[in-house]
Protein backbone atom coordinates (compact mmCIF):
# COMPACT_ATOMS: atom_id res chain seq x y z
CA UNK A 1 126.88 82.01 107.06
CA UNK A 2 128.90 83.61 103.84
CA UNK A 3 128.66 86.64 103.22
CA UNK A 4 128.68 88.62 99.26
CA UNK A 5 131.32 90.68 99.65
CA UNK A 6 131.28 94.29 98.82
CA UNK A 7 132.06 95.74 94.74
CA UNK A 8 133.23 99.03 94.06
CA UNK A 9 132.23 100.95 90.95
CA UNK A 10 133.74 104.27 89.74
CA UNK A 11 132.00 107.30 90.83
CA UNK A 12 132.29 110.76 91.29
CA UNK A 13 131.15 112.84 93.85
CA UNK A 14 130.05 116.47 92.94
CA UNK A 15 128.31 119.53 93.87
CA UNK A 16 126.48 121.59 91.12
CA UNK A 17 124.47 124.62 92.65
CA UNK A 18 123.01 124.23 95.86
CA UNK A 19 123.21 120.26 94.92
CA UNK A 20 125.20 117.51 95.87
CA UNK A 21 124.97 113.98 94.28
CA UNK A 22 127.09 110.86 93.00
CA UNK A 23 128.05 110.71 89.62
CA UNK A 24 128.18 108.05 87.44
CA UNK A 25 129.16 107.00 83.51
CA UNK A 26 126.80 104.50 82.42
CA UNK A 27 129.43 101.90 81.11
CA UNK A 28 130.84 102.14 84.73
CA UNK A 29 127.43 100.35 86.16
CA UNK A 30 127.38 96.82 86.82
CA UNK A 31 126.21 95.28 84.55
CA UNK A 32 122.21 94.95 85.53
CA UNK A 33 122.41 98.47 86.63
CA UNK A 34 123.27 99.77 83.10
CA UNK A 35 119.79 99.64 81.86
CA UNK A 36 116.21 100.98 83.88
CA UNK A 37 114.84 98.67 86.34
CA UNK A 38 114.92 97.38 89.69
CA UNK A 39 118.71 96.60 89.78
CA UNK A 40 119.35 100.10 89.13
CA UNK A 41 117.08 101.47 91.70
CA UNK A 42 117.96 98.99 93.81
CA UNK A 43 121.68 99.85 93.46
CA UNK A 44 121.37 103.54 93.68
CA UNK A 45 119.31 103.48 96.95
CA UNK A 46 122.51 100.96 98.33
CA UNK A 47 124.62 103.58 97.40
CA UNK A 48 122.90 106.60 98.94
CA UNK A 49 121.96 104.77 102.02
CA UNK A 50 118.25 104.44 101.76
CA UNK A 51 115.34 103.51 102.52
CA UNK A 52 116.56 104.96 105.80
CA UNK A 53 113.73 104.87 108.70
CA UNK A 54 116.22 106.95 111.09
CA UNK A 55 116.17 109.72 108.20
CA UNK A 56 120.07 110.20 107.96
CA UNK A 57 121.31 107.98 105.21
CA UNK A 58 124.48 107.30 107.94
CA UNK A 59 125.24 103.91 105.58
CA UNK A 60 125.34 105.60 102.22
CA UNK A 61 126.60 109.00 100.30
CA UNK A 62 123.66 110.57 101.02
CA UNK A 63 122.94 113.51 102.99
CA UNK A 64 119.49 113.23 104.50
CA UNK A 65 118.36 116.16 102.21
CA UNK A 66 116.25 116.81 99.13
CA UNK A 67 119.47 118.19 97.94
CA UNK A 68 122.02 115.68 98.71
CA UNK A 69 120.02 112.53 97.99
CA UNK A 70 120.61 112.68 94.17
CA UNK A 71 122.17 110.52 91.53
CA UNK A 72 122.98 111.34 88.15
CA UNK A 73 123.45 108.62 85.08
CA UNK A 74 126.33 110.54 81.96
CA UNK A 75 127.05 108.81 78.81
CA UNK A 76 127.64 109.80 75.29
CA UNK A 77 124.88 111.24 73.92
CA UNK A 78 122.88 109.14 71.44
CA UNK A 79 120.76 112.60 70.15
CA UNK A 80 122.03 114.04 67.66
CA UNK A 81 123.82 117.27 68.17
CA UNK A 82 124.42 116.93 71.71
CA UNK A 83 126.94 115.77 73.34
CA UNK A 84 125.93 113.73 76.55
CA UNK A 85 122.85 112.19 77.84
CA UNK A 86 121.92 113.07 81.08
CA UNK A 87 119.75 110.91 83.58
CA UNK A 88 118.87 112.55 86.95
CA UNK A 89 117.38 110.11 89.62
CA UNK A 90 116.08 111.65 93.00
CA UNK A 91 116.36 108.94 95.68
CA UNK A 92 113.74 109.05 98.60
CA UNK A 93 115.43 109.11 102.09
CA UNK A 94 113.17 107.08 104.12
CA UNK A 95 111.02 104.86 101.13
CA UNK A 96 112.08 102.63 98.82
CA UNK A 97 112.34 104.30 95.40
CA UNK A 98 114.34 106.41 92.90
CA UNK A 99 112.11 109.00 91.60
CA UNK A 100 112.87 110.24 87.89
CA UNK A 101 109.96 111.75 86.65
CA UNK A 102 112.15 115.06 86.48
CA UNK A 103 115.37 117.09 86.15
CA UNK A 104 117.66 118.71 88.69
CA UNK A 105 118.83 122.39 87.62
CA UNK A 106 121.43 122.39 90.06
CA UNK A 107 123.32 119.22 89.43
CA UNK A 108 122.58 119.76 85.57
CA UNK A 109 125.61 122.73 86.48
CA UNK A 110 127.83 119.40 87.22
CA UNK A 111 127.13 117.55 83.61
CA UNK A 112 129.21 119.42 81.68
CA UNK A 113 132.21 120.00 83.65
CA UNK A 114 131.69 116.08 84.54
CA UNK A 115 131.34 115.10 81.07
CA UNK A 116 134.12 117.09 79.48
CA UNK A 117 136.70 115.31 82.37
CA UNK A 118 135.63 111.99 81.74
CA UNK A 119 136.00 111.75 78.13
CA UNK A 120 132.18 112.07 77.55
CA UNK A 121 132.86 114.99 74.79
CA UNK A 122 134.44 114.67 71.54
CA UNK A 123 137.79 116.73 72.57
CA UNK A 124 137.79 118.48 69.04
CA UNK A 125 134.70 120.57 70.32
CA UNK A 126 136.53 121.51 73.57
CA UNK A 127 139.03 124.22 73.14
CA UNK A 128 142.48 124.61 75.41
CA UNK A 129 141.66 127.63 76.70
CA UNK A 130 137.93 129.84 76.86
CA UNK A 131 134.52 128.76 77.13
CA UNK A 132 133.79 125.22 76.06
CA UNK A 133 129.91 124.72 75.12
CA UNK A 134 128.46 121.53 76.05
CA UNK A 135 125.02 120.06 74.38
CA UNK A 136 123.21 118.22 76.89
CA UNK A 137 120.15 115.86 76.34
CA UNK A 138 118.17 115.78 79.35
CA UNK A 139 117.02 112.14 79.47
CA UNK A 140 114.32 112.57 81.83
CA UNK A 141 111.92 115.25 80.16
CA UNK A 142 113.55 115.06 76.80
CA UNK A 143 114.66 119.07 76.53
CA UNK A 144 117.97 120.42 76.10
CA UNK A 145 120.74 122.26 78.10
CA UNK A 146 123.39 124.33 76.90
CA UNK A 147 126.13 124.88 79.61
CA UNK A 148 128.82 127.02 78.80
CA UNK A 149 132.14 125.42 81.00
CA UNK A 150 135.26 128.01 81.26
CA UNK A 151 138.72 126.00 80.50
CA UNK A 152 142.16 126.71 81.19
CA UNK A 153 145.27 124.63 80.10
CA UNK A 154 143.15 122.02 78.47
CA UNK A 155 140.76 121.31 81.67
CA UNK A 156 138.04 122.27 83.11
CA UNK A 157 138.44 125.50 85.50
CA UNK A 158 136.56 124.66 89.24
CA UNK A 159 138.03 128.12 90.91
CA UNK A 160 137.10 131.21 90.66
CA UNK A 161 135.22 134.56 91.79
CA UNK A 162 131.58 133.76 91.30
CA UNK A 163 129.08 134.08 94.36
CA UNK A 164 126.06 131.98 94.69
CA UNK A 165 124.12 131.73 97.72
CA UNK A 166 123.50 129.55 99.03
CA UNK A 167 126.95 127.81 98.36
CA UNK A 168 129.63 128.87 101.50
CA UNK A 169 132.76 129.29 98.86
CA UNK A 170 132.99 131.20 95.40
CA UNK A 171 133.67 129.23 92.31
CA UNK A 172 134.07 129.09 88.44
CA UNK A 173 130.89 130.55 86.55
CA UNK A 174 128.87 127.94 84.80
CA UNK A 175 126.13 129.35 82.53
CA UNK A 176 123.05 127.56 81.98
CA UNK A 177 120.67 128.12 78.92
CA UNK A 178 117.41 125.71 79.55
CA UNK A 179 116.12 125.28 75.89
CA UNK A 180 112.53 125.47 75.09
CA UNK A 181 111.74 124.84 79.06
CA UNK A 182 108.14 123.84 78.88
CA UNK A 183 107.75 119.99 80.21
CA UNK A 184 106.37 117.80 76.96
CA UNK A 185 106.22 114.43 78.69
CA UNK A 186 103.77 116.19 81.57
CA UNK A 187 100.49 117.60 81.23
CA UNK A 188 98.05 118.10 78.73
CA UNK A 189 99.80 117.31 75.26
CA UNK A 190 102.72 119.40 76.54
CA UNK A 191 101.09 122.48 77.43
CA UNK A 192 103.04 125.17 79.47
CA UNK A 193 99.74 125.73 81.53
CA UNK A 194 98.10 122.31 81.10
CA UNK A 195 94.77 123.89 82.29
CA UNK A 196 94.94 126.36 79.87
CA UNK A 197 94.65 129.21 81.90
CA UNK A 198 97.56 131.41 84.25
CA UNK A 199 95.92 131.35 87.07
CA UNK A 200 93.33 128.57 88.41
CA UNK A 201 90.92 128.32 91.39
CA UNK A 202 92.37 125.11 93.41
CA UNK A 203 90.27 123.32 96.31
CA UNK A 204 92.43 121.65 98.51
CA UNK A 205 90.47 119.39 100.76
CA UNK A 206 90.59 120.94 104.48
CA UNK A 207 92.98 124.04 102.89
CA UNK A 208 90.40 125.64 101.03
CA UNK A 209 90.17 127.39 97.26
CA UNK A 210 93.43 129.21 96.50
CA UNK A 211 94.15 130.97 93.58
CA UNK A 212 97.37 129.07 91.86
CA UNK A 213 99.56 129.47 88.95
CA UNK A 214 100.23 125.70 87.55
CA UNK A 215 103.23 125.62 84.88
CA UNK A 216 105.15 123.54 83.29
CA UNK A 217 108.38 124.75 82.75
CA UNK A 218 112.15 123.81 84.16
CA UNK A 219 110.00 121.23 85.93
CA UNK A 220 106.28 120.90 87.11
CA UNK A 221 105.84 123.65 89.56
CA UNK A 222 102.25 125.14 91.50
CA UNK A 223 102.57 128.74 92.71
CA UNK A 224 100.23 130.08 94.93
CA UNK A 225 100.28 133.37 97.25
CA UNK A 226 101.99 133.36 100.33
CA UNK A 227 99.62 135.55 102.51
CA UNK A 228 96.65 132.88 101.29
CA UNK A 229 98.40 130.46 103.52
CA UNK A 230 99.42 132.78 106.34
CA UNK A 231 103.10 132.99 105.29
CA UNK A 232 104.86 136.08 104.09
CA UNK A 233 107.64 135.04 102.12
CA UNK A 234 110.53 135.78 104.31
CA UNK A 235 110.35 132.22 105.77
CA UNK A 236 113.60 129.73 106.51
CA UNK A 237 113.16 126.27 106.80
CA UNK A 238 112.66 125.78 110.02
CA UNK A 239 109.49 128.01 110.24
CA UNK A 240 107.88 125.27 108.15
CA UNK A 241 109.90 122.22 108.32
CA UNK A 242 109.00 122.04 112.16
CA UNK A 243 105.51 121.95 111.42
CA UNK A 244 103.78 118.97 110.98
CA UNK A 245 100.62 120.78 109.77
CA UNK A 246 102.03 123.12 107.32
CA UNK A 247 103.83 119.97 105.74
CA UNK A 248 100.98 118.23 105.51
CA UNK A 249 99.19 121.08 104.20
CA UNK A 250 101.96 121.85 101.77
CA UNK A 251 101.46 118.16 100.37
CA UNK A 252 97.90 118.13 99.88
CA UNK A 253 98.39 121.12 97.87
CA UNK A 254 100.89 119.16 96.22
CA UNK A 255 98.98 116.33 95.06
CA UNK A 256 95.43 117.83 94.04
CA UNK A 257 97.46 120.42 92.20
CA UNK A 258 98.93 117.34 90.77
CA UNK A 259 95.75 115.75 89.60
CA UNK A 260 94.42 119.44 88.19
CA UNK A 261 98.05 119.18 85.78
CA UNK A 262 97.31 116.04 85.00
CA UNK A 263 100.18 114.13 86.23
CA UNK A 264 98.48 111.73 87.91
CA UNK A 265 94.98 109.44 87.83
CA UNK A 266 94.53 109.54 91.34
CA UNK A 267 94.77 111.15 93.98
CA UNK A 268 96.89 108.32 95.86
CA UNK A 269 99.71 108.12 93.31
CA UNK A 270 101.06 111.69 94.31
CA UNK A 271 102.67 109.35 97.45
CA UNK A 272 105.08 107.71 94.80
CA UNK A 273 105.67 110.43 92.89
CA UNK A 274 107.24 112.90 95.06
CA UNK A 275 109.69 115.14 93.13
CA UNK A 276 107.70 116.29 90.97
CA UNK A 277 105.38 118.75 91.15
CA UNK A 278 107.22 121.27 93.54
CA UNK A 279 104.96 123.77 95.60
CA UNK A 280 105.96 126.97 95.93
CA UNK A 281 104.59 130.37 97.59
CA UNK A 282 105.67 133.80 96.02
CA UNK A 283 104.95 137.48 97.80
CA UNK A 284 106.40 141.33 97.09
CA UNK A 285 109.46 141.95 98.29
CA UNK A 286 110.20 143.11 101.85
CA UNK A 287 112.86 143.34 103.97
CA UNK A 288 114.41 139.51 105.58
CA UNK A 289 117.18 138.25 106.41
CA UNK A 290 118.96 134.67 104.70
CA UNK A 291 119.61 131.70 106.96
CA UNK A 292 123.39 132.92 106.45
CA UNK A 293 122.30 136.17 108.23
CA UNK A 294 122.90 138.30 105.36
CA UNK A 295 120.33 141.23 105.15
CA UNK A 296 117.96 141.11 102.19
CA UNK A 297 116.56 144.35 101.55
CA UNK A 298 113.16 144.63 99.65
CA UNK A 299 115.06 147.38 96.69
CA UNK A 300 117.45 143.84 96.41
CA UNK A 301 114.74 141.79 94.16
CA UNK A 302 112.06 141.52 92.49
CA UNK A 303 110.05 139.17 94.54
CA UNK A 304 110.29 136.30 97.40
CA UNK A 305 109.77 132.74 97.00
CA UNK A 306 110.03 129.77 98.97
CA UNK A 307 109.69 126.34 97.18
CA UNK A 308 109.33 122.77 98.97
CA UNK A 309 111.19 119.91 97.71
CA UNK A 310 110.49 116.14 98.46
CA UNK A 311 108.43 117.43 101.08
CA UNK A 312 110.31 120.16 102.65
CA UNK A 313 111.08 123.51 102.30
CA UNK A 314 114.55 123.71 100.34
CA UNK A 315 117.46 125.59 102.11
CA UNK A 316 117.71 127.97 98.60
CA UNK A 317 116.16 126.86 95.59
CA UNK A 318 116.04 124.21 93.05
CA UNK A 319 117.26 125.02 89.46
CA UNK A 320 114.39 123.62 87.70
CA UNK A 321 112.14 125.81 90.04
CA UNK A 322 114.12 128.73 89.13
CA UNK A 323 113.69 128.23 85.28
CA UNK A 324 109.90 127.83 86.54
CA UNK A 325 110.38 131.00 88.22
CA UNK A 326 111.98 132.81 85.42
CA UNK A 327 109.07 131.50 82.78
CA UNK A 328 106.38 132.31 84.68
CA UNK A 329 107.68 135.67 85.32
CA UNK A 330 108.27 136.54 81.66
CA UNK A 331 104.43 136.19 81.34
CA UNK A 332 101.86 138.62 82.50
CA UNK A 333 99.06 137.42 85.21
CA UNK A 334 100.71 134.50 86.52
CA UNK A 335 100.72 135.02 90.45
CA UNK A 336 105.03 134.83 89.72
CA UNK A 337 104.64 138.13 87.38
CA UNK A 338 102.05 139.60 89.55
CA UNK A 339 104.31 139.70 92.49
CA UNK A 340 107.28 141.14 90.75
CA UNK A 341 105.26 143.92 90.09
CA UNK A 342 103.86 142.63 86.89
CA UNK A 343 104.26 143.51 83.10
CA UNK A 344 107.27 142.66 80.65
CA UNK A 345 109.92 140.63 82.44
CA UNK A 346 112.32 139.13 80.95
CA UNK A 347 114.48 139.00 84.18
CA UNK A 348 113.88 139.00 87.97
CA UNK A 349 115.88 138.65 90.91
CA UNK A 350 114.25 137.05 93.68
CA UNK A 351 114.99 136.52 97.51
CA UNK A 352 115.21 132.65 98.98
CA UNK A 353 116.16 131.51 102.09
CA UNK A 354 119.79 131.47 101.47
CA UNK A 355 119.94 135.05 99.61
CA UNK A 356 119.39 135.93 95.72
CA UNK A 357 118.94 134.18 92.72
CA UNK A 358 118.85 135.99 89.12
CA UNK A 359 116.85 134.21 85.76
CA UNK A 360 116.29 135.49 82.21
CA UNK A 361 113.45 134.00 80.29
CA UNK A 362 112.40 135.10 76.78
CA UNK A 363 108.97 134.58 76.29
CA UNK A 364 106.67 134.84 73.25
CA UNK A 365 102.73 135.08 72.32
CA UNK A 366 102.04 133.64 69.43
CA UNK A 367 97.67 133.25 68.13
CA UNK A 368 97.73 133.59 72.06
CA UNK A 369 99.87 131.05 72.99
CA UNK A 370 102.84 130.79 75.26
CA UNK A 371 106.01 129.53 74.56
CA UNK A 372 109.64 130.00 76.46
CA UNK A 373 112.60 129.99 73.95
CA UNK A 374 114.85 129.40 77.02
CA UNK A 375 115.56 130.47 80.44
CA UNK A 376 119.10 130.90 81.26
CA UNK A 377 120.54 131.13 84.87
CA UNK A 378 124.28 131.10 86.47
CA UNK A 379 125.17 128.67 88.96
CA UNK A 380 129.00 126.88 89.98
CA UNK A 381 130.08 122.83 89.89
CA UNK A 382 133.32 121.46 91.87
CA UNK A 383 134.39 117.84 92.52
CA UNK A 384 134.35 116.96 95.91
CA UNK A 385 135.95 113.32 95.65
CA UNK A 386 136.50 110.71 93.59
CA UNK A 387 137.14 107.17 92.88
CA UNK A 388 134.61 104.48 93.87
CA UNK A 389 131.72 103.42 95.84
CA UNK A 390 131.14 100.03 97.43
CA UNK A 391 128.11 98.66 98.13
CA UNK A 392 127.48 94.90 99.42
CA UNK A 393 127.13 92.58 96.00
CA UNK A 394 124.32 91.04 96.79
CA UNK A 395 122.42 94.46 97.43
CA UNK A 396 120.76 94.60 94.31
């Protein structure tokens, strides 16, 4: 019996922030794959290696993680003033699908170094040497991103002295400014609290009522108190990834906090839309130390949070959660802002599993309204590998 043999097709293999996922230009696709559809999502699951039932993507470039089961789509941007368009697709690990109902922060650290070295960006806007700023339409919730890449000798500088944890090695500094965060294509007409309200009264079916912050902003995000579930914020992944209960739990929050934003009809479509909303569970800081065994102290942020992602607790935290983080912060009596100690913040630090992350947001009231300007937050890109993948021809 014959066989299709295998195609390769240019890709690049990259880790922005606590992120790792295959990059692609569009006009490298095959041909079906170049435009939304099944060929595409067929395609990208054949490259990551999924639907795996063993959970380890061992026949793709995935990792068996939220964070390294992520594709991202680059061409020239057809907005104008911007300079790429940028398509994030989170594949599941053990189903059949390509969620892209939202960004990723972390990888959106990658699009602009990516871009610039693949002749994405008009080189008259990128200078030899300094700080080349790259306009980025993101193509899945229609916002912008401004990432400021550093540049030496023409290219674009990888190296350097900046820290992130949750990343082992330093790198170059990329700076991220998340323009006008709030999610339009989600919720009610756009709305940064699509109930209206900055904290809400949630019954979760066999959880109970628990007070929750539900924002759009960065990406779809609930927030609800740690010590209302039993957990004090100084959790690592394994205190809830190992439980079957608390997962479950976790989701059902998840999808009735869903239906309350109004990103779903019913209750049964949260199933097949899994990365997006996040959950996550905020406290006062306290004393805890990272999965890296570095010692947080409580005078080190602002507040803790732990966020889940595709249904497990993430090893740091997602960008988009962070810019979620930083908005909600910047305004008074969300559960976020009440944590950090409440009042005017237009920065926190806050503790993860993996360490610290810092994010700015300016926020304004206007007639009583809310509005973000932008959040802005640091984070490092490197290539890994590239060249091509191959995937069988006949595979999608």
């Amino acid at each position: 019996m014959a066989h299709a043999p295998q195609i390769k097709v240019a890709a690049t293999y990259m880790r922005g922030g606590t992120s790792k996922g295959i990059f692609f230009r569009l006009q490298d696709l095959p041909e079906s794959a170049q435009k939304p559809g099944a060929a595409r999502d067929k395609f990208l699951l054949r490259v990551i290696g999924s639907p795996d039932p063993y959970g380890k993507q061992i026949d793709g470039m995935g990792g068996a993680t939220s964070s390294t089961s992520k594709s991202v789509i680059l061409a020239k941007s057809t907005q104008a003033n911007h300079d790429v368009d940028y398509l994030f697709g989170q594949v599941s690990i053990d189903k059949a699908f390509v969620d892209w109902s939202g960004n990723c922060g972390n990888l959106s650290a990658a699009v602009g170094p990516f871009a610039i070295s693949n002749g994405l960006v008009d080189a008259s806007r990128l200078p030899n040497d300094g700080m080349a700023t790259i306009r980025i339409w993101q193509a899945n919730i229609g916002k912008t991103i401004i990432a400021h890449v550093p540049m030496v000798n023409g290219v674009v500088q990888e190296t350097g002295d900046f820290e992130l944890d949750g990343v082992t090695f330093p790198a170059a500094e990329v700076q991220l400014e998340f323009m006008d965060p709030a999610a339009d294509e989600d919720g009610a007409g756009g709305a940064m609290f699509p109930t209206g309200r900055v904290v809400d009264q949630l019954e979760v079916p066999g959880v109970g009522t628990l007070n929750a912050t539900m924002i759009n902003a960065g990406i779809p995000t609930i927030f609800i108190n740690a010590q209302e579930i039993g957990y004090t914020g100084t959790e690592l992944q394994e205190a809830i990834n190992s439980d079957p209960k608390a997962l479950a739990m976790f989701e059902a929050i998840r999808a009735h906090g869903s239906l309350r934003m109004g990103l779903i009809n019913e209750i049964e479509e949260a199933a097949t839309r899994q990365h997006t909303p996040k959950v996550a569970f905020v406290a006062k800081p306290t004393d805890y130390t990272s999965s890296s065994g570095k010692h947080v102290k409580a005078d080190e942020v602002d507040l803790l949070v732990r966020a889940l992602s595709m249904g497990k607790l993430h090893h740091a935290m997602m960008g988009t959660a962070a810019v979620a983080i930083g908005t909600a912060a910047a305004i008074p009596g969300t559960l976020v802002n009440t944590a950090a100690g409440g009042g005017a913040l237009s920065a926190v630090r806050f503790g993860h599993p993996s360490g610290t992350l810092r994010v700015g947001a300016e926020a304004v009231n206007t007639n009583g309204e809310w509005s973000v300007t932008k959040a802005i937050m640091s984070r490092s890109a490197r290539v890994l590998m590239e060249g091509w993948v191959r995937v069988p021809g006949d595979s999608f």
